[in-house]
Protein backbone atom coordinates (compact mmCIF):
# COMPACT_ATOMS: atom_id res chain seq x y z
CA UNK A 1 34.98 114.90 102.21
CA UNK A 2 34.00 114.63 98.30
CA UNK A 3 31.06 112.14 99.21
CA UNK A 4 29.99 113.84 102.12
CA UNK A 5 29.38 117.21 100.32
CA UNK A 6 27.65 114.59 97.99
CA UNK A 7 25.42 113.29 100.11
CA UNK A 8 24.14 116.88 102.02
CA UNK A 9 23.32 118.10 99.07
CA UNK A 10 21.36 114.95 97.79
CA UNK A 11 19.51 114.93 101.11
CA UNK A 12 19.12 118.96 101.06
CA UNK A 13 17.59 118.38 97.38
CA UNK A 14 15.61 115.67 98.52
CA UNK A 15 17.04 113.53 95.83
CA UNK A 16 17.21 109.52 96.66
CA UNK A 17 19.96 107.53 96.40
CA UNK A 18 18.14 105.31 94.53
CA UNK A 19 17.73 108.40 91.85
CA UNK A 20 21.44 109.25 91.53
CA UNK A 21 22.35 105.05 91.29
CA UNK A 22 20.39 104.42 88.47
CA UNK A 23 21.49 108.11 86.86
CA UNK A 24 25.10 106.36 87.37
CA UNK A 25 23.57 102.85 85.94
CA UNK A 26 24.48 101.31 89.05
CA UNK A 27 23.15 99.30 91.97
CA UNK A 28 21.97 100.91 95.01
CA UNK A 29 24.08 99.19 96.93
CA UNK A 30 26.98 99.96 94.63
CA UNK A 31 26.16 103.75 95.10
CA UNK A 32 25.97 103.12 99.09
CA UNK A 33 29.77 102.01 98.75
CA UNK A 34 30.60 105.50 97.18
CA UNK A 35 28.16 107.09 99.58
CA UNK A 36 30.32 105.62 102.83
CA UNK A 37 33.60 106.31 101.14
CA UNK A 38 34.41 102.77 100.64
CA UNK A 39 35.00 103.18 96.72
CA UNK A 40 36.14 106.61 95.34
CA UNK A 41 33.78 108.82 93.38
CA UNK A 42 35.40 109.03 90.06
CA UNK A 43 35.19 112.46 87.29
CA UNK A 44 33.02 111.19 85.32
CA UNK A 45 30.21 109.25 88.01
CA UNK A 46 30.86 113.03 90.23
CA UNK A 47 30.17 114.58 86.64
CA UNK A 48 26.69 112.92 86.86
CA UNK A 49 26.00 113.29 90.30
CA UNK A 50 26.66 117.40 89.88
CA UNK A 51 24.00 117.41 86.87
CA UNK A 52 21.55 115.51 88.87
CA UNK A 53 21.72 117.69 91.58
CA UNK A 54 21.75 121.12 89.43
CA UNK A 55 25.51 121.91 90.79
CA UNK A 56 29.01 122.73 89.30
CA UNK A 57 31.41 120.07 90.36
CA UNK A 58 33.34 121.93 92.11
CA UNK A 59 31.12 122.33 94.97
CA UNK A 60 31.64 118.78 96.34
CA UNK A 61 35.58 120.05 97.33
CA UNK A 62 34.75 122.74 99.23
CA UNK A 63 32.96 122.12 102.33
CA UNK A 64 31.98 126.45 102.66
CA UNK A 65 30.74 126.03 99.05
CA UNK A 66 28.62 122.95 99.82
CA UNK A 67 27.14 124.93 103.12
CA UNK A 68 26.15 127.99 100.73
CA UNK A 69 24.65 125.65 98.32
CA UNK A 70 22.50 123.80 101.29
CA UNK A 71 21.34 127.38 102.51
CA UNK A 72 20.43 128.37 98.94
CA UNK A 73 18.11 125.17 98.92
CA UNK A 74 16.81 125.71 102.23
CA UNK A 75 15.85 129.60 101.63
CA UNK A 76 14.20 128.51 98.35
CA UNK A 77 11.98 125.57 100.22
CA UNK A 78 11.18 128.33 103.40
């Protein structure tokens, strides 16, 4: 669930993936592994991803948060 909420958001922001990887000084391909859920997103990388994307951490663990976040963005970019 933690990636998912990571990855609407990025899209919603319009933030690549190649962005947030090199924020995390990591591969792209590396990221796409914590992007599927293959690898678990730990603090401190979801700590980086939450300032690159302007959000409190918190966010990615609640799915109703992450919705309210993603309508914030879209009624700011209407």
């Amino acid at each position: 669930m933690v990636h998912e909420n990571v990855e609407k958001i990025r899209i919603a922001k319009g933030i690549t993936k190649t962005h947030i990887a090199n924020k995390l000084n990591m591969s792209l391909q590396g990221y796409r592994h914590i992007t599927s859920g293959e690898v678990r997103l730990d603090v401190e990388r979801l700590k980086v991803i939450a300032n690159v994307l302007g959000v409190n951490p918190a966010v990615f663990f609640d799915s109703e948060l992450t919705k309210s976040v993603i309508e914030e963005i879209e009624s700011k970019t209407a």
